[in-house]
Protein backbone atom coordinates (compact mmCIF):
# COMPACT_ATOMS: atom_id res chain seq x y z
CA UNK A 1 145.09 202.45 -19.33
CA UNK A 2 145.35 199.29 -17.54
CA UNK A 3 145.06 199.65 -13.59
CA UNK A 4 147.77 198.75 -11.48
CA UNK A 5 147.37 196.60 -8.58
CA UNK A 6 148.84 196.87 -5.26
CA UNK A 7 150.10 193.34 -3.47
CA UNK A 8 149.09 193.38 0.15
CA UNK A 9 151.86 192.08 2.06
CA UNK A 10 151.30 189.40 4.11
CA UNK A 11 150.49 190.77 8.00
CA UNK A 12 153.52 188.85 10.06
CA UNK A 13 154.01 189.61 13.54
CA UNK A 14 157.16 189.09 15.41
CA UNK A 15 156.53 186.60 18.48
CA UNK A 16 156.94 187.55 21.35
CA UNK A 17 160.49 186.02 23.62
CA UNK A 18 160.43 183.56 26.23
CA UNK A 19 162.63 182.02 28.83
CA UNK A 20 161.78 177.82 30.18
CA UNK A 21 163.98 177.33 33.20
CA UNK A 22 164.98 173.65 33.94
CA UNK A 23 162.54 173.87 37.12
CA UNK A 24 159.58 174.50 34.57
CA UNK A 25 161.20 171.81 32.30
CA UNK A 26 161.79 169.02 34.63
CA UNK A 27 158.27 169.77 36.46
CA UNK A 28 156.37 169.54 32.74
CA UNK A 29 158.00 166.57 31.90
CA UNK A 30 157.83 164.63 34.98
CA UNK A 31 155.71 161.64 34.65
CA UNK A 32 155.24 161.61 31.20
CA UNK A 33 157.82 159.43 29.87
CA UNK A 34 155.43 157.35 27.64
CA UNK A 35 154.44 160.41 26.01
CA UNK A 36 157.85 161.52 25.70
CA UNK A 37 158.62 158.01 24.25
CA UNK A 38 155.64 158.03 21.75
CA UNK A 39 156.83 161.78 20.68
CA UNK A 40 160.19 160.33 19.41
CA UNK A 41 158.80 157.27 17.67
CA UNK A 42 157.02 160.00 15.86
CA UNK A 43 159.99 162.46 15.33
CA UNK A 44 162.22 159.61 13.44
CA UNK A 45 159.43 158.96 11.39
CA UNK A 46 158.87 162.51 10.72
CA UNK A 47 162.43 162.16 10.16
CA UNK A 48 162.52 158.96 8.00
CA UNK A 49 159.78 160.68 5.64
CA UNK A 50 161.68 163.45 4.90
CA UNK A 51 159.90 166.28 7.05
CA UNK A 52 163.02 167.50 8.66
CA UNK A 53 166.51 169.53 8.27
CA UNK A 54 169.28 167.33 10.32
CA UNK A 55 172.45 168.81 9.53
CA UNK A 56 175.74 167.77 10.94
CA UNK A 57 176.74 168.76 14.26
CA UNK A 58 179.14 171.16 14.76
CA UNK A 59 181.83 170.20 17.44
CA UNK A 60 183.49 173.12 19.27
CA UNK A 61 187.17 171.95 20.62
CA UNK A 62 189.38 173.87 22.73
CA UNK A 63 193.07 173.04 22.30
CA UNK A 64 193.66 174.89 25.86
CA UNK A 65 190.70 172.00 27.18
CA UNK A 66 191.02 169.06 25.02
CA UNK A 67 188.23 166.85 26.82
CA UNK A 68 185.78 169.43 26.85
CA UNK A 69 183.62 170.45 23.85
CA UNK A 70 180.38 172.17 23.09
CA UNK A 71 178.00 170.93 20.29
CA UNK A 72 175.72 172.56 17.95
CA UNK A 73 172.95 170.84 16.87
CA UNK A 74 170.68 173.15 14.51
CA UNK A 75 167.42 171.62 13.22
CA UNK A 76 163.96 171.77 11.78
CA UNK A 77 161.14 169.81 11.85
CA UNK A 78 157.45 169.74 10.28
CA UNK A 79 154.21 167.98 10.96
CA UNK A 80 152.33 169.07 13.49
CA UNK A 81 155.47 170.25 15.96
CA UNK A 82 156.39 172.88 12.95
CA UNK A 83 159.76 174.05 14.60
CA UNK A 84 162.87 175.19 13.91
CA UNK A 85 165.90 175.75 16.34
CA UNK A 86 169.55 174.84 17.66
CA UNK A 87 170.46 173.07 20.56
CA UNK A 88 173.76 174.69 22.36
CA UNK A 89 174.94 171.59 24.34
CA UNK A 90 178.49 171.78 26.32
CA UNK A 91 180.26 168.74 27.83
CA UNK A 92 183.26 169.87 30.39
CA UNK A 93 183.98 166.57 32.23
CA UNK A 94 186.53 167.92 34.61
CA UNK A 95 183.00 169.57 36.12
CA UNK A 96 182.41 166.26 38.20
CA UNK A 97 185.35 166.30 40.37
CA UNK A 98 183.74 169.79 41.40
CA UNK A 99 180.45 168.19 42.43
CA UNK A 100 179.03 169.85 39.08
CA UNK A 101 177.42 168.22 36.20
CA UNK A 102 179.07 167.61 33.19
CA UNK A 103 176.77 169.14 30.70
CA UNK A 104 174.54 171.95 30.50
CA UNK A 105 172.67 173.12 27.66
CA UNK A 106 170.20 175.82 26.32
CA UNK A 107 167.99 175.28 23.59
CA UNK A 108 166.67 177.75 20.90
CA UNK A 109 163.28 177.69 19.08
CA UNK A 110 162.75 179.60 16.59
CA UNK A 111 159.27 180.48 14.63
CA UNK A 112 158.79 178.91 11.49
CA UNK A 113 157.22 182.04 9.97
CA UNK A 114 159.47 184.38 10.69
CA UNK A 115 162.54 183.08 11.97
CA UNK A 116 162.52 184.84 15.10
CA UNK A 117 163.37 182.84 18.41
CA UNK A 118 160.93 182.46 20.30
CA UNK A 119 161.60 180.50 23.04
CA UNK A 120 165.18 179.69 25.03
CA UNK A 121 164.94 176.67 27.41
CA UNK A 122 166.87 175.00 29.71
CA UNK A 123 168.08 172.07 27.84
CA UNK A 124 170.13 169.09 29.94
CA UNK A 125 166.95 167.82 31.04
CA UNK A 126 165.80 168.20 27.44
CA UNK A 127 168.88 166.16 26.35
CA UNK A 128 168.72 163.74 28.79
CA UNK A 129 164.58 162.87 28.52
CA UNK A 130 164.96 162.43 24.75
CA UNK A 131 168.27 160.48 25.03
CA UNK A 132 166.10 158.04 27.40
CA UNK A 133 163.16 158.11 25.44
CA UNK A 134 165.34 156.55 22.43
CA UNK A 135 166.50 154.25 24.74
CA UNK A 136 163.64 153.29 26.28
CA UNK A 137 162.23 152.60 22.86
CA UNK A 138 164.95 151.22 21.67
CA UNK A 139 165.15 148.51 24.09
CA UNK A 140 161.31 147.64 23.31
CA UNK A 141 161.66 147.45 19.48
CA UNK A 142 164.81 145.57 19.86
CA UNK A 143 163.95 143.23 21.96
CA UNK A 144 160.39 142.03 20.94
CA UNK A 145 161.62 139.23 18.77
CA UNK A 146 164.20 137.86 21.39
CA UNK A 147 162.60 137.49 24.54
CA UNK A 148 162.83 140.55 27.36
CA UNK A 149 165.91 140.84 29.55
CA UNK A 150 165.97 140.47 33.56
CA UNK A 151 169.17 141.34 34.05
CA UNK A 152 170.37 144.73 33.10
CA UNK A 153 173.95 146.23 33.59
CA UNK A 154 174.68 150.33 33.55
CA UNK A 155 178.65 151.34 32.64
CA UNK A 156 178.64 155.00 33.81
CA UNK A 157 176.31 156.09 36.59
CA UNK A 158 175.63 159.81 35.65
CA UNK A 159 172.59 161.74 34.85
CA UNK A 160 171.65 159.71 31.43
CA UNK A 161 171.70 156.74 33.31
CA UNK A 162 169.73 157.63 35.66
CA UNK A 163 167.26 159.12 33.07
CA UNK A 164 167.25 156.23 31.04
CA UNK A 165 166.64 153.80 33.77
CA UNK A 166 163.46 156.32 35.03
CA UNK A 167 162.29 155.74 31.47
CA UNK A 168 162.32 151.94 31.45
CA UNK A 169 160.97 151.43 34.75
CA UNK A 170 157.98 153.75 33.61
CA UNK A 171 157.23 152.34 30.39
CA UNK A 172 156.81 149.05 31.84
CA UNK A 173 160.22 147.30 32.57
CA UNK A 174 161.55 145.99 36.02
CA UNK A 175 164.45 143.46 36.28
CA UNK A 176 165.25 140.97 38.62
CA UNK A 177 169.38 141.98 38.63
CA UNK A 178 170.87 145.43 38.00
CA UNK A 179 174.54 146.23 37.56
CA UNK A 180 176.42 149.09 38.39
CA UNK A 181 180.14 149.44 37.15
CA UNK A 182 181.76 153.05 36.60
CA UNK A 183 185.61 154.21 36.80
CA UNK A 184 184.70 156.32 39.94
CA UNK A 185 183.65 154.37 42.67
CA UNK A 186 181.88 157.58 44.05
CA UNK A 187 179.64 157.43 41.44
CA UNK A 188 178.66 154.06 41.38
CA UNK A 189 178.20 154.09 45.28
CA UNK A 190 175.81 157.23 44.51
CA UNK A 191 173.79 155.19 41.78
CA UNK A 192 173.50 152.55 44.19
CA UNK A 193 172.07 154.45 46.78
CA UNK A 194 169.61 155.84 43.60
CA UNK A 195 168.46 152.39 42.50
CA UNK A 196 168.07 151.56 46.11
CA UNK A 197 165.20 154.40 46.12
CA UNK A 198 163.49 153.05 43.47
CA UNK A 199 161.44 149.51 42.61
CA UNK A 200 164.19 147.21 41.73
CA UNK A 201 165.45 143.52 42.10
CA UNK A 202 169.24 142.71 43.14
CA UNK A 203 171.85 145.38 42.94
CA UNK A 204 175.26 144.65 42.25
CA UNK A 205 178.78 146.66 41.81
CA UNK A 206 180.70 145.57 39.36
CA UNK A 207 184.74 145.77 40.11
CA UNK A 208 185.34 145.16 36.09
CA UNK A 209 183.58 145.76 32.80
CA UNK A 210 183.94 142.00 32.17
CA UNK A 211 181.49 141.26 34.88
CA UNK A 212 179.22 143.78 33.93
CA UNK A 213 178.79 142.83 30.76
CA UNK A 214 178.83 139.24 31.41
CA UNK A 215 176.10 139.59 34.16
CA UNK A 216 174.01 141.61 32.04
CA UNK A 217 171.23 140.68 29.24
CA UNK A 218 170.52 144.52 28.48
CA UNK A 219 173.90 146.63 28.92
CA UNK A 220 173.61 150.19 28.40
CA UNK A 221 176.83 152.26 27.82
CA UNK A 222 176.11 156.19 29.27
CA UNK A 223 179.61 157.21 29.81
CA UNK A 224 182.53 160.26 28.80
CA UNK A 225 184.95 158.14 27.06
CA UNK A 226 186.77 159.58 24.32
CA UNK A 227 188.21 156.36 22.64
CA UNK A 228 187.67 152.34 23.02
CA UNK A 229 188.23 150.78 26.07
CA UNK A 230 185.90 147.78 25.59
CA UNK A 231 188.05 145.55 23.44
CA UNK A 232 187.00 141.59 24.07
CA UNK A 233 184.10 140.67 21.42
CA UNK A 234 183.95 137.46 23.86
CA UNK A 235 182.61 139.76 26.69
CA UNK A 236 179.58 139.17 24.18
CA UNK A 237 179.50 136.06 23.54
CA UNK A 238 175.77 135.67 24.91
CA UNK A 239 174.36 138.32 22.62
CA UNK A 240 173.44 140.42 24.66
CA UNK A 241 171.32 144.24 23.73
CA UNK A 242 173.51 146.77 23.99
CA UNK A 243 172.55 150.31 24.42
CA UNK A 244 175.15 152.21 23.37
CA UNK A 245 174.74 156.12 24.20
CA UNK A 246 178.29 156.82 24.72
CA UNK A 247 179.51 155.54 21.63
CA UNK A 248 182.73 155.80 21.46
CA UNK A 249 183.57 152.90 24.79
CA UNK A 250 183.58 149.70 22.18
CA UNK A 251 186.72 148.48 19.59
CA UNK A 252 185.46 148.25 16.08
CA UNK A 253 185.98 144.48 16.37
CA UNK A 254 183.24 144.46 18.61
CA UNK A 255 180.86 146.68 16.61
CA UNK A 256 181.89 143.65 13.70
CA UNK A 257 180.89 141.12 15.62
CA UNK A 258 177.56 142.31 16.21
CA UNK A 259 174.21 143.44 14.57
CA UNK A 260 174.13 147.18 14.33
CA UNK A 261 171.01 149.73 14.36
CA UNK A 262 171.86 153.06 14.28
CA UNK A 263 169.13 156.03 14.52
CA UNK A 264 170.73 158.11 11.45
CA UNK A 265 173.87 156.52 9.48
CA UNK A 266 175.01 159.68 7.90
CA UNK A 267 175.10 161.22 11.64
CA UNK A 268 176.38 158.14 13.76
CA UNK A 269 179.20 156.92 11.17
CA UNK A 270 181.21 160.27 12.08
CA UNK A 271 183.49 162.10 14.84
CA UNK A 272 185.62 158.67 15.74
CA UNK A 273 182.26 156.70 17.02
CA UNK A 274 183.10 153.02 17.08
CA UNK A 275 180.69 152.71 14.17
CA UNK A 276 182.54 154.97 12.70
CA UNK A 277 185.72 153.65 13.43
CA UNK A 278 184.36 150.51 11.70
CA UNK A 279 183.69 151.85 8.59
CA UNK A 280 187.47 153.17 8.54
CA UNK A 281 188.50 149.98 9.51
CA UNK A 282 186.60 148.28 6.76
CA UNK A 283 186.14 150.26 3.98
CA UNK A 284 182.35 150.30 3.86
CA UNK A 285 179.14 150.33 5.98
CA UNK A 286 178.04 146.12 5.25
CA UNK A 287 178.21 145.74 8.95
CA UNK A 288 175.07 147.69 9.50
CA UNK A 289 171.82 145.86 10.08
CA UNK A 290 169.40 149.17 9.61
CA UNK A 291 167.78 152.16 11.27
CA UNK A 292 165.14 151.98 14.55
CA UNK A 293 162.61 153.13 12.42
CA UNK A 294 163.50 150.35 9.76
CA UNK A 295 162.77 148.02 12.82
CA UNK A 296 160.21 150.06 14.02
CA UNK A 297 158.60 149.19 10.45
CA UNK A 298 159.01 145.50 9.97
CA UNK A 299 162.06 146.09 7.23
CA UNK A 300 164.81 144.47 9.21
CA UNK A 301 164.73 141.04 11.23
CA UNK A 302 167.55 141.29 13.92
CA UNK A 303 169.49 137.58 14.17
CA UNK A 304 169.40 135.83 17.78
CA UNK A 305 172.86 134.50 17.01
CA UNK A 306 174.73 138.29 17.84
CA UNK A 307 174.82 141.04 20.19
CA UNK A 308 172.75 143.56 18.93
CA UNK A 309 173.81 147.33 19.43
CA UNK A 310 172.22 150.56 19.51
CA UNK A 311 174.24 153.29 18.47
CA UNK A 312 171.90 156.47 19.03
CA UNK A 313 174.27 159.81 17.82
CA UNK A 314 170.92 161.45 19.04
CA UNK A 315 169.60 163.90 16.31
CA UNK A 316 168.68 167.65 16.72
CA UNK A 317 164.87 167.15 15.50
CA UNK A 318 164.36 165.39 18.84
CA UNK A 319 165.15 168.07 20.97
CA UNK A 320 162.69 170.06 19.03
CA UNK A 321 159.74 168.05 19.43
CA UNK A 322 160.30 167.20 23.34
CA UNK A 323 161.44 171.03 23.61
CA UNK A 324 158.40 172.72 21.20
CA UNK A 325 156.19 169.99 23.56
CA UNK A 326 157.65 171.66 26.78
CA UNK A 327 156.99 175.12 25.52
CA UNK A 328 153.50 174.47 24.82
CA UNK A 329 152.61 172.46 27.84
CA UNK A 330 154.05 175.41 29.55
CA UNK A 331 152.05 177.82 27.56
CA UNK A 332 148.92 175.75 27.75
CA UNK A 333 149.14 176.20 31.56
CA UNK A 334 149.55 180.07 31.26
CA UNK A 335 152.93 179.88 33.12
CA UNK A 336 155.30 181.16 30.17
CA UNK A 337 157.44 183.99 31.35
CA UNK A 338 158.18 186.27 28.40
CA UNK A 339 161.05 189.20 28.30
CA UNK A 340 158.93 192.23 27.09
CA UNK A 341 160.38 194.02 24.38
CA UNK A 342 163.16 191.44 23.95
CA UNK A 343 163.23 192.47 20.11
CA UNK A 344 163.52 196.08 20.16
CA UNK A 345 164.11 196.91 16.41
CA UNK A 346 160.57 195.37 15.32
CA UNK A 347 159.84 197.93 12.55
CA UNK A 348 162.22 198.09 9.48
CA UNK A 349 162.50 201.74 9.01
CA UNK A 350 162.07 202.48 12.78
């Protein structure tokens, strides 16, 4: 008789649990914004080759709290970062008038063998260091064929902004004129006093987003506006590069009237973003120029004759990489803090 043959099964252990407070987070990823930078030119084309799971957000509404919301962003990602995970992401603006920050975030990692989270860190400053990263490369990619702006304009003075404009001042950018315009004059007093802390040419406040925007060769949008509010496509008229975080400030007419790079179409042309809003408007996506990686590759020229805007809806995978980056810089340094016995029921028949 024929002998039978036992399979081995694999040997798979359960990892253990740990916990990255924003502390740990904000002191591994201070002064390393290049890095950071480089790490999400390589996540979108990680992305743009295929080696990732992006799948649509999932917006959580509150009828009771209609401007708040918290986000799901669930991802995975290969290559060497080899991650998957979910970034929990809330976004209660009445917080400011309290004196507390809008957003605050966790994010999950969870082991590519096994499943099993591994890892929960504190993710705002997460968010907020890849958001600027994109940004910051953005604004490089963009504008190497059109000459480098001096004179850069911020509408909304809150934590992104400030993260985006550490970013460009440490990858290499300084500006003779920066504007300030926000709906709360608190806040752009307190993003003065910021910028006056920091390397940096004129300041100016801004009573009106005309004069922002007109004053400005590099405007970058970082604020909580629910619908269009921006509605003059002459505001534009000197083609100016427009980085557009908040994406939902400009009319579609504007959006039209300019040359649009998105990071992911299927993501950005959704929840009532003004690219969005165009497509509805029009009927299809023509208006679109291309991707940042399609510029990041030589496959799209971007026209001198047009604003050009950014419209980042900021993709899951990138919170992976800058978060699985945290975790091991954190690791590397023998500094993780793990919850023993977080997973109790490790054995399947006890």
């Amino acid at each position: 008789m024929p002998q039978q043959t036992t399979t081995t099964p694999p040997q798979i252990t359960v990892p253990p649990f740990a916990v990255i407070p924003g502390a740990q987070v904000q002191q591994t990823l201070q002064g390393q914004e290049q890095q950071i930078v480089n790490l999400v030119e390589a996540t979108y084309r990680l992305h743009a080759a295929g080696d990732s799971v992006n799948p649509p957000s999932y917006f959580l509404r509150f009828p009771d709290r209609p401007t708040a919301r918290i986000i799901a962003l669930p991802a995975s990602i290969g290559g060497q970062v080899r991650v998957d995970g979910m970034k929990w992401i809330s976004s209660f603006p009445a917080n400011v008038t309290a004196g507390v920050p809008r957003a605050s975030a966790v994010l999950i990692l969870n082991d590519h063998d096994t499943g099993y989270p591994f890892a929960c860190l504190e993710s705002s400053i997460i968010s907020a260091s890849r958001t600027a990263a994109m940004a910051a490369s953005a604004a490089d990619r963009l504008t190497r064929h059109r000459g480098r702006p001096t004179r850069i304009g911020f509408f909304g003075t809150g934590l992104i902004a400030r993260y985006i404009h550490t970013f460009l001042s440490a990858t290499g950018w300084s500006f003779e004129q920066t504007g300030v315009h926000d709906v709360s004059a608190d806040s752009a007093a307190g993003f003065r006093t910021y910028l006056q802390q920091t390397p940096t040419g004129r300041i100016t406040v801004h009573d009106s987003p005309e004069q922002l925007i007109r004053a400005s060769d590099l405007v970058v949008f970082a604020t909580v506006a629910g619908r269009p509010h921006v509605t003059d496509p002459a505001w534009f008229d000197h083609n100016p590069l427009v980085l557009y975080v908040s994406l939902r400030d400009l009319a579609p007419e504007i959006v039209l009237a300019s040359a649009n790079i998105v990071d992911d179409v299927d993501h950005c042309l959704k929840a009532d973003t003004s690219p969005h809003l165009a497509e509805q408007l029009t009927g299809n996506r023509d208006f679109l120029t291309g991707t940042l990686h399609d510029v990041m590759t030589g496959r799209v020229e971007l026209p001198e004759d047009r604003p050009v805007v950014f419209s980042p809806f900021g993709l899951g995978v990138l919170d992976l990489a800058v978060g699985k980056h945290v975790y091991d810089e954190v690791t590397r340094a023998g500094q993780l803090h793990v919850v023993d016995d977080f997973f109790h029921e490790t054995r399947r028949y006890g």
